[in-house]
C-alpha atoms as a PDB file:
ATOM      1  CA  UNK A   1       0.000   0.000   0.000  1.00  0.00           C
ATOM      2  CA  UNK A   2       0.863   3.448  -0.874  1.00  0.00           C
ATOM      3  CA  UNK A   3      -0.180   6.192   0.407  1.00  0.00           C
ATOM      4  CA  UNK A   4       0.452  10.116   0.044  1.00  0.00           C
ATOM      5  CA  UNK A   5      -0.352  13.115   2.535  1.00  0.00           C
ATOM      6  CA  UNK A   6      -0.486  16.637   2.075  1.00  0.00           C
ATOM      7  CA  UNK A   7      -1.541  19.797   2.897  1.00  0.00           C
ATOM      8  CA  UNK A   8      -2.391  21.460  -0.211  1.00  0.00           C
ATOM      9  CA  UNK A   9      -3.783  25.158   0.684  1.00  0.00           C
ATOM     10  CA  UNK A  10      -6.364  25.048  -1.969  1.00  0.00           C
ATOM     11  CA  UNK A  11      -3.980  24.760  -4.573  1.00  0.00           C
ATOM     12  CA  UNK A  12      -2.605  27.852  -3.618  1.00  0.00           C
ATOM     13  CA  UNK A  13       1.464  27.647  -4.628  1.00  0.00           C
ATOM     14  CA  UNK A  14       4.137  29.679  -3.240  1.00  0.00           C
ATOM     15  CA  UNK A  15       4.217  31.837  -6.448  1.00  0.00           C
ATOM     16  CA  UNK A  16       0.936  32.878  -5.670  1.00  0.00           C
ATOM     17  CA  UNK A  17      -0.669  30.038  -8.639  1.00  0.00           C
ATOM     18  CA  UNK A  18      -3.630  28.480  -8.222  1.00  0.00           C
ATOM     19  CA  UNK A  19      -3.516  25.318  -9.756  1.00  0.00           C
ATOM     20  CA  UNK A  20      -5.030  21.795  -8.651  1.00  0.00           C
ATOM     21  CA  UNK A  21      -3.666  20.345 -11.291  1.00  0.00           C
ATOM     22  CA  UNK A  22       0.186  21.245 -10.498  1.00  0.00           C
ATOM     23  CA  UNK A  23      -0.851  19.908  -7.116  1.00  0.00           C
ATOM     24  CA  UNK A  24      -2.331  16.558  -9.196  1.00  0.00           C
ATOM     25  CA  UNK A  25       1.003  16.159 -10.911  1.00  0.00           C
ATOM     26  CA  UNK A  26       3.342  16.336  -7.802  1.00  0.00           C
ATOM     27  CA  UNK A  27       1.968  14.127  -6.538  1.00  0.00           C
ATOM     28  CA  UNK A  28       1.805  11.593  -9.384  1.00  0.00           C
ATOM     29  CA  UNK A  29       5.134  12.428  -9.920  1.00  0.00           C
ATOM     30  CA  UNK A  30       5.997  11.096  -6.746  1.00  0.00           C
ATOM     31  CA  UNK A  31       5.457   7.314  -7.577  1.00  0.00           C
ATOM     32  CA  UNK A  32       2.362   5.321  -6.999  1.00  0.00           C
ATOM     33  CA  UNK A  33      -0.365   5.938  -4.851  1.00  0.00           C
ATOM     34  CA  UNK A  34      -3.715   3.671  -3.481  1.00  0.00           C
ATOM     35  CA  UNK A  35      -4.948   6.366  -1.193  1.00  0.00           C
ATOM     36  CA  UNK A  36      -3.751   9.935  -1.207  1.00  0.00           C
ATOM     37  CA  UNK A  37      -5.187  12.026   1.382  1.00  0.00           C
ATOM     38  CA  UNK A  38      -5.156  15.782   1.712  1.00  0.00           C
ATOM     39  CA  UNK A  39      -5.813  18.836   3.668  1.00  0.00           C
ATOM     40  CA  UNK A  40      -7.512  22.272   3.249  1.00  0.00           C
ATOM     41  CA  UNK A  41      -9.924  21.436   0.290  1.00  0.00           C
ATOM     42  CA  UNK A  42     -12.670  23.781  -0.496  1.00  0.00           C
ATOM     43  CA  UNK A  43     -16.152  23.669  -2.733  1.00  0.00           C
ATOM     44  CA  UNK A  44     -17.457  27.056  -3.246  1.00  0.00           C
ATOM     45  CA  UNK A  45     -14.650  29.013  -1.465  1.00  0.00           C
ATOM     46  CA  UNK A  46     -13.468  32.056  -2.677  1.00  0.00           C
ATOM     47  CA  UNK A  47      -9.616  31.297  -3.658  1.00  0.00           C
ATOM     48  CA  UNK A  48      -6.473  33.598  -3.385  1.00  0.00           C
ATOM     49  CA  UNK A  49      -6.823  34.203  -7.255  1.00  0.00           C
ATOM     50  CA  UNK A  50     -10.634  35.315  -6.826  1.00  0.00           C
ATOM     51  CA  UNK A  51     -12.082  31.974  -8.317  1.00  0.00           C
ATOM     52  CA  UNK A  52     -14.558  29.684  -6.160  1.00  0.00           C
ATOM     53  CA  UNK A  53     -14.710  25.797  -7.756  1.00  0.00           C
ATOM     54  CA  UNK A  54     -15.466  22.222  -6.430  1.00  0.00           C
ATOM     55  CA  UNK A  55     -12.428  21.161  -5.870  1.00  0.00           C
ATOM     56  CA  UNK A  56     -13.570  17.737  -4.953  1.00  0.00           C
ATOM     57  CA  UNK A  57     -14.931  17.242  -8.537  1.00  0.00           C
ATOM     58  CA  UNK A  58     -11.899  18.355 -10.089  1.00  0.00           C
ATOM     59  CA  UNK A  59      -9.405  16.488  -8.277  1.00  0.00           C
ATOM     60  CA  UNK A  60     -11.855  13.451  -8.971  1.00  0.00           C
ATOM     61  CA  UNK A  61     -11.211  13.919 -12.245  1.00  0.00           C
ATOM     62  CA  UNK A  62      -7.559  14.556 -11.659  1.00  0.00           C
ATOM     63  CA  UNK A  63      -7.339  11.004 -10.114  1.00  0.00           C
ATOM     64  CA  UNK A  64      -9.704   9.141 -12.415  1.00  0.00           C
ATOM     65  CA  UNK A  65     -10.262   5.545 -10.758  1.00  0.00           C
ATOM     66  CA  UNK A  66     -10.351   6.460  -7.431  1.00  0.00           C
ATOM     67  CA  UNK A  67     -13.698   6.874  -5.049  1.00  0.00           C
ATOM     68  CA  UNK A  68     -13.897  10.828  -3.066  1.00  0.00           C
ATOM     69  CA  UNK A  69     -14.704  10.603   0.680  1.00  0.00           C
ATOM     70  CA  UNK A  70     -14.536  14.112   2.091  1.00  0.00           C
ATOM     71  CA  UNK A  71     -14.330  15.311   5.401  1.00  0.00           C
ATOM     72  CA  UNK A  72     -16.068  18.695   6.420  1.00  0.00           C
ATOM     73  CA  UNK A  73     -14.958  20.774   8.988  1.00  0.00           C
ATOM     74  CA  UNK A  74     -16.409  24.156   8.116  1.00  0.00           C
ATOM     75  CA  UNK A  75     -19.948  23.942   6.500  1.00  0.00           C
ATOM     76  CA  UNK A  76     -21.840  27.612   6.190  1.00  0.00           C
ATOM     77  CA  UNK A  77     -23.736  29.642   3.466  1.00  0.00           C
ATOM     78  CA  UNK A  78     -22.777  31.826   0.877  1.00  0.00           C
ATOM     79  CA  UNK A  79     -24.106  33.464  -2.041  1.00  0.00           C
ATOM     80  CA  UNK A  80     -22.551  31.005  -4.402  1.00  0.00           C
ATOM     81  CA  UNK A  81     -23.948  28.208  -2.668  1.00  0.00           C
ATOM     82  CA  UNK A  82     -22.781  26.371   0.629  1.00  0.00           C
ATOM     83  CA  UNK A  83     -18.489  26.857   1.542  1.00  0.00           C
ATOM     84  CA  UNK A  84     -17.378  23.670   2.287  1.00  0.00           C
ATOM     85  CA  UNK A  85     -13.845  23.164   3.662  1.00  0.00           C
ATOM     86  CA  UNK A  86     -11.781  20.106   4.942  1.00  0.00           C
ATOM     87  CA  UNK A  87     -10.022  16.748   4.353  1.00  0.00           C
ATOM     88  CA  UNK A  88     -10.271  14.858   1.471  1.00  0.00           C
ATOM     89  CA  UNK A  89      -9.360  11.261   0.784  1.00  0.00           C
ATOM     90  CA  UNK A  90      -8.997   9.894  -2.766  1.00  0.00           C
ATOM     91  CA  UNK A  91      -8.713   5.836  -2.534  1.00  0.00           C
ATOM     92  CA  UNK A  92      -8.289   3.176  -5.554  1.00  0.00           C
ATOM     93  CA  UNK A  93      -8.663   0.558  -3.366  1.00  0.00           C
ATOM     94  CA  UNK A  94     -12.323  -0.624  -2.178  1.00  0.00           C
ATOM     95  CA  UNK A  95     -13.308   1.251   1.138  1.00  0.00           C
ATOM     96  CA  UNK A  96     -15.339  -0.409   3.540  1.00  0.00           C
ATOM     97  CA  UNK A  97     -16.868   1.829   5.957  1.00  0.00           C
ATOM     98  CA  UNK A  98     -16.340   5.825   6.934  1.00  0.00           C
ATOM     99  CA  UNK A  99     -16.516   8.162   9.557  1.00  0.00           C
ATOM    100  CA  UNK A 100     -16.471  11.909   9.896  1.00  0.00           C
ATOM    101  CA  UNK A 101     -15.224  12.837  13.176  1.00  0.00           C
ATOM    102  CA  UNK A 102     -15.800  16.724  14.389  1.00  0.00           C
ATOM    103  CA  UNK A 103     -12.876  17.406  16.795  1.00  0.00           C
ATOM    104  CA  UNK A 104     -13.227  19.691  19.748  1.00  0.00           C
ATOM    105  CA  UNK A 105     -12.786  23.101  19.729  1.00  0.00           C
ATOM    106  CA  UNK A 106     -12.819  24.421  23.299  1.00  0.00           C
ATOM    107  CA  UNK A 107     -13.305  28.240  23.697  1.00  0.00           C
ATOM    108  CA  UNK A 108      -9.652  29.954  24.038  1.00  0.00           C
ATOM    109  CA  UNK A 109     -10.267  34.145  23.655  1.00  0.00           C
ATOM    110  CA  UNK A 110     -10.393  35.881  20.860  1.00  0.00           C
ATOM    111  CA  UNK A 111      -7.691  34.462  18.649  1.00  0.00           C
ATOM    112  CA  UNK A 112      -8.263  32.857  14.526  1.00  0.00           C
ATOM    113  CA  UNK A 113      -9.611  29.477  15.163  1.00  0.00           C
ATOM    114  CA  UNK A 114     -11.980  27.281  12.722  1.00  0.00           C
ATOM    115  CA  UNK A 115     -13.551  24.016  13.428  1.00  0.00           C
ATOM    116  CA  UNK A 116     -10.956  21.076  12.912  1.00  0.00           C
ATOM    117  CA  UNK A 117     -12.194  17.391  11.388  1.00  0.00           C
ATOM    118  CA  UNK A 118     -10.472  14.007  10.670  1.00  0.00           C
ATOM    119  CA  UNK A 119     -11.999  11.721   8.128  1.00  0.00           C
ATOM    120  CA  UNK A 120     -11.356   7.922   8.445  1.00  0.00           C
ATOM    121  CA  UNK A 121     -11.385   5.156   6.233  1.00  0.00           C
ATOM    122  CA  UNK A 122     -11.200   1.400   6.008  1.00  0.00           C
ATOM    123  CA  UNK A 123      -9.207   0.462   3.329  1.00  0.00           C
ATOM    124  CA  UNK A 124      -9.218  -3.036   1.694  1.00  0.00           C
ATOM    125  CA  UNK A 125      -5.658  -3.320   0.888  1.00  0.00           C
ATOM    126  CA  UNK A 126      -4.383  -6.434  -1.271  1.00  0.00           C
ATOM    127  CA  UNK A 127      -3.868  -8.047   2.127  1.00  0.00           C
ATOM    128  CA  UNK A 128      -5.576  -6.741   4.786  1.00  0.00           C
ATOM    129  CA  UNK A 129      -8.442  -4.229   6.112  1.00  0.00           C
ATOM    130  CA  UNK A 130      -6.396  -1.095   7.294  1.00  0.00           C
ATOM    131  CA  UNK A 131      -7.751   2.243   8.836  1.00  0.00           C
ATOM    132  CA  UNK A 132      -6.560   5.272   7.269  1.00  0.00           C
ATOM    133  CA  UNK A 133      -7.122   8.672   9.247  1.00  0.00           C
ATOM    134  CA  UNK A 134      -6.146  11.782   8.205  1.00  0.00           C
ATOM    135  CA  UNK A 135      -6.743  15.596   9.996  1.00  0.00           C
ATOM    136  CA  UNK A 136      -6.070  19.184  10.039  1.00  0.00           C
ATOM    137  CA  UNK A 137      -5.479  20.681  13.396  1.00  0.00           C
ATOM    138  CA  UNK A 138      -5.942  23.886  15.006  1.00  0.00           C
ATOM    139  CA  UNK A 139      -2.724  26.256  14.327  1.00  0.00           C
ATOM    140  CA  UNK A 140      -3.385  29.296  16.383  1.00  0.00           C
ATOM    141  CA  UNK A 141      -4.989  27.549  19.681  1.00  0.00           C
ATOM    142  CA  UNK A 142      -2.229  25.501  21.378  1.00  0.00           C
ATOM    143  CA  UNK A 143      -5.271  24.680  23.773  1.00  0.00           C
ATOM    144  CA  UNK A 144      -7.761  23.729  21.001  1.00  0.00           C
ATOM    145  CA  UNK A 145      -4.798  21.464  19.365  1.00  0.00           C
ATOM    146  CA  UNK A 146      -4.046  19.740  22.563  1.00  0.00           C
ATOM    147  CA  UNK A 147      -7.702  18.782  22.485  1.00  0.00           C
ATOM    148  CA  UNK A 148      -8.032  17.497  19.401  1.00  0.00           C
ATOM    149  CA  UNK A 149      -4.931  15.088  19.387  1.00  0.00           C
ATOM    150  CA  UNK A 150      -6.350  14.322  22.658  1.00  0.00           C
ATOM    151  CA  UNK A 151      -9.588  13.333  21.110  1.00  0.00           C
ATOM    152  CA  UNK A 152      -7.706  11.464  18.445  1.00  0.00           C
ATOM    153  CA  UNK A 153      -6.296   9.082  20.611  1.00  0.00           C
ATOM    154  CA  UNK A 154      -9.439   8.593  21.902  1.00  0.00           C
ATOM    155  CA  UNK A 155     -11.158   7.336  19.040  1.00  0.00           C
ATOM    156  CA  UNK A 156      -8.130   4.848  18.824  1.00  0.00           C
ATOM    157  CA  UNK A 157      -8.655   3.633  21.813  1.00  0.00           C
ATOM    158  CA  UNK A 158     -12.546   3.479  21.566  1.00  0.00           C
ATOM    159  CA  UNK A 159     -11.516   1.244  18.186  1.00  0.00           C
ATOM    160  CA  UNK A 160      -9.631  -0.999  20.150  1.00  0.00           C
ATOM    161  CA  UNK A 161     -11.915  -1.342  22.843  1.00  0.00           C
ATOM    162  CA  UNK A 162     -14.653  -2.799  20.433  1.00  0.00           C
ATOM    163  CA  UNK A 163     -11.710  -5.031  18.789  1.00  0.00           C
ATOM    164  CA  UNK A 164     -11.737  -6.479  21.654  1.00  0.00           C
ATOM    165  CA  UNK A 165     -14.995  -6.778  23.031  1.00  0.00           C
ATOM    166  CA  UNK A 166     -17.070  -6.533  19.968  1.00  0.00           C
ATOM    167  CA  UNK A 167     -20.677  -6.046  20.972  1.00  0.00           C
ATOM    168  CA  UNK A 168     -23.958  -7.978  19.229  1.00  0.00           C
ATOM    169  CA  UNK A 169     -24.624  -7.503  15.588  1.00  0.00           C
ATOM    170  CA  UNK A 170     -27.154  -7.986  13.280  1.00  0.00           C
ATOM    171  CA  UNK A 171     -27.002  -9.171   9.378  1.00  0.00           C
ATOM    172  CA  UNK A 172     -28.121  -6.207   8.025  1.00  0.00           C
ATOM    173  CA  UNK A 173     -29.237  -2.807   8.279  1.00  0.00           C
ATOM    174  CA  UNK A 174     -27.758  -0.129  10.645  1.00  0.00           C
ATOM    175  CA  UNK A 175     -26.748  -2.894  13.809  1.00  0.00           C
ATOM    176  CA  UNK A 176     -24.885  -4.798  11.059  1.00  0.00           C
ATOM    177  CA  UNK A 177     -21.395  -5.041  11.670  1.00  0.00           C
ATOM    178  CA  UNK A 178     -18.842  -2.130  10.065  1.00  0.00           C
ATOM    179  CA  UNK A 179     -15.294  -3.409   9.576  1.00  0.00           C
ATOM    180  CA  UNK A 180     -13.100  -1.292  11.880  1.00  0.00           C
ATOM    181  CA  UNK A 181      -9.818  -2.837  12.608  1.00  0.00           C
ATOM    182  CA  UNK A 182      -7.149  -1.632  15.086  1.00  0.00           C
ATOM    183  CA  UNK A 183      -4.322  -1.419  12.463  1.00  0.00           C
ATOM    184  CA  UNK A 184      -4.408   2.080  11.189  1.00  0.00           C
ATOM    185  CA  UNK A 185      -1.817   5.083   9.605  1.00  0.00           C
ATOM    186  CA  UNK A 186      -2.966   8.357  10.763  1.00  0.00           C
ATOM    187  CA  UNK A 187      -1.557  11.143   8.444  1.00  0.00           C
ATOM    188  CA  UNK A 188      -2.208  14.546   8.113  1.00  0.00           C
ATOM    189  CA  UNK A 189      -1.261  17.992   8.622  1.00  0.00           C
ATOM    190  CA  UNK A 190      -0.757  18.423  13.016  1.00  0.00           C
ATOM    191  CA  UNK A 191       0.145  21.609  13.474  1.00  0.00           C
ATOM    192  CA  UNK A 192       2.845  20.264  16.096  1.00  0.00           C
ATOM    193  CA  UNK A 193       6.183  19.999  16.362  1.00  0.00           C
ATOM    194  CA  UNK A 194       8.044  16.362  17.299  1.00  0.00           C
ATOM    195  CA  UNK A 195       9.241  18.052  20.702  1.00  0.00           C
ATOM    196  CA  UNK A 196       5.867  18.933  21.558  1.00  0.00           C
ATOM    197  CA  UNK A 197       3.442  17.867  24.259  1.00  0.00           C
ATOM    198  CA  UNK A 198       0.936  16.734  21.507  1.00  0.00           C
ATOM    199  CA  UNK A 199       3.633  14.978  19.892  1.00  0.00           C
ATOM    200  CA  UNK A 200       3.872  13.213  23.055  1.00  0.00           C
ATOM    201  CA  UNK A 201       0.477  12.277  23.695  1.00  0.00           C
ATOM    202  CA  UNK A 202       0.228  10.416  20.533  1.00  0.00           C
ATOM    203  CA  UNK A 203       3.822   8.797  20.604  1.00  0.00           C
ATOM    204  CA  UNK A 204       3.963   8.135  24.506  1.00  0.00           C
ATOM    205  CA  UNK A 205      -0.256   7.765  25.765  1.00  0.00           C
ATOM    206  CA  UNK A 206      -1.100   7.731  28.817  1.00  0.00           C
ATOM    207  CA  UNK A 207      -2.412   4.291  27.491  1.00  0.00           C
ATOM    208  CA  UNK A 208       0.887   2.646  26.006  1.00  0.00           C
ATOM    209  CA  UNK A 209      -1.261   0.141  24.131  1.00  0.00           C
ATOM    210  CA  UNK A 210      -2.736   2.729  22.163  1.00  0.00           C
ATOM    211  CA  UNK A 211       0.571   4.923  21.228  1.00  0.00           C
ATOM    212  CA  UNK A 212       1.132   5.330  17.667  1.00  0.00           C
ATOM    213  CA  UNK A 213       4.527   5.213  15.982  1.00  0.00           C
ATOM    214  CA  UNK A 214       6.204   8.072  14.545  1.00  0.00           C
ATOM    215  CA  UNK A 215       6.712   6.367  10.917  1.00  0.00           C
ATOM    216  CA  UNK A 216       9.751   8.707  10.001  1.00  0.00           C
ATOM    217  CA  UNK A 217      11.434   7.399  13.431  1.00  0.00           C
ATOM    218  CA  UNK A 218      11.468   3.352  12.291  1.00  0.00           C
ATOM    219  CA  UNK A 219      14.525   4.223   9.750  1.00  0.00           C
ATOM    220  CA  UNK A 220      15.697   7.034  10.559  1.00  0.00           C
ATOM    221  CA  UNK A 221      15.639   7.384  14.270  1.00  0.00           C
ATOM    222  CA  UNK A 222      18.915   9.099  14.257  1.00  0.00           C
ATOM    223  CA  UNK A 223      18.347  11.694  11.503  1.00  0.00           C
ATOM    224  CA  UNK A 224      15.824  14.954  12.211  1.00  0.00           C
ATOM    225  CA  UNK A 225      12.552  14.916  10.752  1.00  0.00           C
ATOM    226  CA  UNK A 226      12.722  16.720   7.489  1.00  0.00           C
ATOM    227  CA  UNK A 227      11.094  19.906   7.202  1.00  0.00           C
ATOM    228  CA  UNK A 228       7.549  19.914   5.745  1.00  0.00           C
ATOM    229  CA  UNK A 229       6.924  23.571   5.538  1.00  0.00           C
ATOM    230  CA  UNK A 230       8.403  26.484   5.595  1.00  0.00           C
ATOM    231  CA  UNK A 231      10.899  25.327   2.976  1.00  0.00           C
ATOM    232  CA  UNK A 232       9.906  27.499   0.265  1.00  0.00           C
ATOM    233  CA  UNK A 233       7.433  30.034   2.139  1.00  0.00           C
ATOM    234  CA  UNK A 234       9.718  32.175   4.457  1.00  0.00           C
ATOM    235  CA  UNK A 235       6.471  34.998   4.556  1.00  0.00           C
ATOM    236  CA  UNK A 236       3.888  32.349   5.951  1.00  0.00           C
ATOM    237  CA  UNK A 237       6.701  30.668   8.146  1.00  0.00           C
ATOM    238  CA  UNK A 238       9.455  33.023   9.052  1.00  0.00           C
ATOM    239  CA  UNK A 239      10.940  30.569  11.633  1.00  0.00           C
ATOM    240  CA  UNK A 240      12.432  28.595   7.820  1.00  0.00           C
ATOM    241  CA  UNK A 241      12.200  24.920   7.071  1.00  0.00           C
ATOM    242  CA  UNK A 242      10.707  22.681   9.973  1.00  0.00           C
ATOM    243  CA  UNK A 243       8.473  19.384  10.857  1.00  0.00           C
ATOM    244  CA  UNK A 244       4.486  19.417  11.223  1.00  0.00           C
ATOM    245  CA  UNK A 245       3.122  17.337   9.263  1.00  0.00           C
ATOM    246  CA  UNK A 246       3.501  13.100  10.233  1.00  0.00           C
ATOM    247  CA  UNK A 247       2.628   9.623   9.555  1.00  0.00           C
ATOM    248  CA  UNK A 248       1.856   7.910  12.119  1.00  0.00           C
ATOM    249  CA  UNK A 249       0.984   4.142  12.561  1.00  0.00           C
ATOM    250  CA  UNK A 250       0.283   1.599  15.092  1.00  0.00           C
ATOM    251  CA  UNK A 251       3.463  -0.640  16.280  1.00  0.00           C
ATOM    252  CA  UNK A 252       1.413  -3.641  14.897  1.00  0.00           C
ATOM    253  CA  UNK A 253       2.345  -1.757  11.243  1.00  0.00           C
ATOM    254  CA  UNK A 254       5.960  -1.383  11.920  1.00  0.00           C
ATOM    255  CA  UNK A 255       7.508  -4.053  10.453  1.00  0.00           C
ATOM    256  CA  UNK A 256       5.764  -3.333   7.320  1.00  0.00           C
ATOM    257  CA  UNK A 257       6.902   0.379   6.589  1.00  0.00           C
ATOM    258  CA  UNK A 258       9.764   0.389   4.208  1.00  0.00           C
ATOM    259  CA  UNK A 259       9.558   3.569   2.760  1.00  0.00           C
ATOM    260  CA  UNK A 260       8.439   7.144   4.217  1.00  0.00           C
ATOM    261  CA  UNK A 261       9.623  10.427   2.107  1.00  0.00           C
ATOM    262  CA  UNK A 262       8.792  13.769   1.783  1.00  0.00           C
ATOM    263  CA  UNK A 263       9.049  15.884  -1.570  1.00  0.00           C
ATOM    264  CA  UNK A 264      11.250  18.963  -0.683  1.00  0.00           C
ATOM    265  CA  UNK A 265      11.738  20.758  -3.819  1.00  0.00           C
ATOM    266  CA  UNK A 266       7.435  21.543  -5.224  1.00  0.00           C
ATOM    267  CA  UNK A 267       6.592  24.752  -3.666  1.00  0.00           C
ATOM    268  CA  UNK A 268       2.963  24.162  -4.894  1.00  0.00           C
ATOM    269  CA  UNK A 269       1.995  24.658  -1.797  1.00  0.00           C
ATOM    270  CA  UNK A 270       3.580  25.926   1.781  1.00  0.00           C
ATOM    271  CA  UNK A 271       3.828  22.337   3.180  1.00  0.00           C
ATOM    272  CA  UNK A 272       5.651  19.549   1.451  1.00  0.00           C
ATOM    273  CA  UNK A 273       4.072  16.165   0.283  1.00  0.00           C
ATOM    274  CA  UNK A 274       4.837  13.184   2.188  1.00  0.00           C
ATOM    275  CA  UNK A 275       4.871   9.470   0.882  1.00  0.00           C
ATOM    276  CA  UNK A 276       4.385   6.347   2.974  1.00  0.00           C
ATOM    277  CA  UNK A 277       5.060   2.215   1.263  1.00  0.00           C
ATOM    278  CA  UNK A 278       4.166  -0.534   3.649  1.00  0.00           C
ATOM    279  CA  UNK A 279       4.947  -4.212   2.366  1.00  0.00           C
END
């Protein structure tokens, strides 16, 4: 299975382009992909360039052969129709089930904050049912971030509670049972740095049996993330080139990640594409 994550900022590029499909071609361009997932897609929203388009339909028809299951975080009127904005995942592969989680957003003053999501899917992969979640969190509130990766975790652990004590189903209908297994990548766009407390609460949980694996740690544990923004967008990110954006995957997946890279040179958008290959 391969699988791609990035946050795309509506197609908005460093040189001030919008353009879905440069976005489409980086990322073909960066080998195969059954599930690509990515962040800050909008229907309806008015774009940096003026424009407002689905931009669910056209990266469908970017990707042709692979199902759209998006995630909405902000849903409101307009007077082009209804602003949609979230997470978007784009899978080849035959999905099983889905759920759209709203994650909290706990009042913290007067400072930008928008309503964060994370959309999950299970995937069936050549050789296996495998979860694949992907968010967006909160950048301004560290408090509203905390709680989301918080919540995150968990939904993991509520997963692996009903792994392992499954309750009654019935053949059909709304009580039938919905494939959910533990194994899972979460991907996305955090929002937190690796020496972070949220970093923390998802690497080291309170619960160890529900701790997720820093991918990027499994082969090269002695080499520093590499940076997945502020490599080509000094305005948005004067602090330069660092780490917020992960794969992360339960220690049960280990042993089957032999690949995790991250395209430094595109500056189609201010974060960097990142590539996971698990055998």
């Amino acid at each position: 299975m391969r699988l791609i994550s990035w946050n795309i900022q509506n197609g908005l590029g460093v040189d001030g382009v919008v353009s879905l499909n440069r976005i489409a071609e980086t990322v073909k361009a960066m080998g195969e992909a059954d599930v690509i997932c990515l962040q800050e897609v909008s229907v309806n929203m008015e774009l940096a360039d003026g424009t407002t388009t689905d931009q669910v339909q056209e990266l469908s028809r970017f990707f042709d052969g692979y199902n759209p299951y998006f995630g909405v975080a902000v849903d409101m009127a307009s007077s082009v129709g209804r602003v949609l904005y979230g997470n978007l995942v784009l899978s080849r592969f035959p999905i099983h089930s889905v759920f759209y989680h709203l994650l909290p957003q706990p009042a913290d003053g007067h400072i930008k904050q928008m309503p964060r999501q994370m959309t999950e899917v299970v995937v069936e992969t050549p050789s296996q049912l495998l979860r694949v979640m992907t968010t967006h969190l909160e950048f301004h509130s560290k408090i509203q971030r905390h709680a989301q990766t918080k919540r995150i975790m968990e939904i993991q652990s509520g997963v692996l509670a009903l792994e392992n004590d499954p309750p009654f189903f019935l053949p059909e209908g709304p009580y039938a049972k919905l494939q959910r297994p533990g194994k899972c990548i979460v991907c996305g766009d955090f929002n937190f740095l690796p020496d972070s407390p949220e970093y923390n609460l998802v690497t080291h949980s309170e619960s160890p049996e529900i701790s997720l694996v820093d991918a990027w740690m499994l082969n090269n544990s002695n080499e520093p993330h590499p940076p997945t923004c502020g490599v080509h967008d000094s305005q948005q990110w004067p602090q330069g080139p660092h780490c917020r954006d992960f794969m992360f995957v339960t220690p049960d997946l280990s042993n089957r990640v032999t690949q995790l890279s991250v395209d430094i040179d595109t500056n189609a958008s201010d974060h960097q594409p990142l590539r996971i290959v698990l055998e």
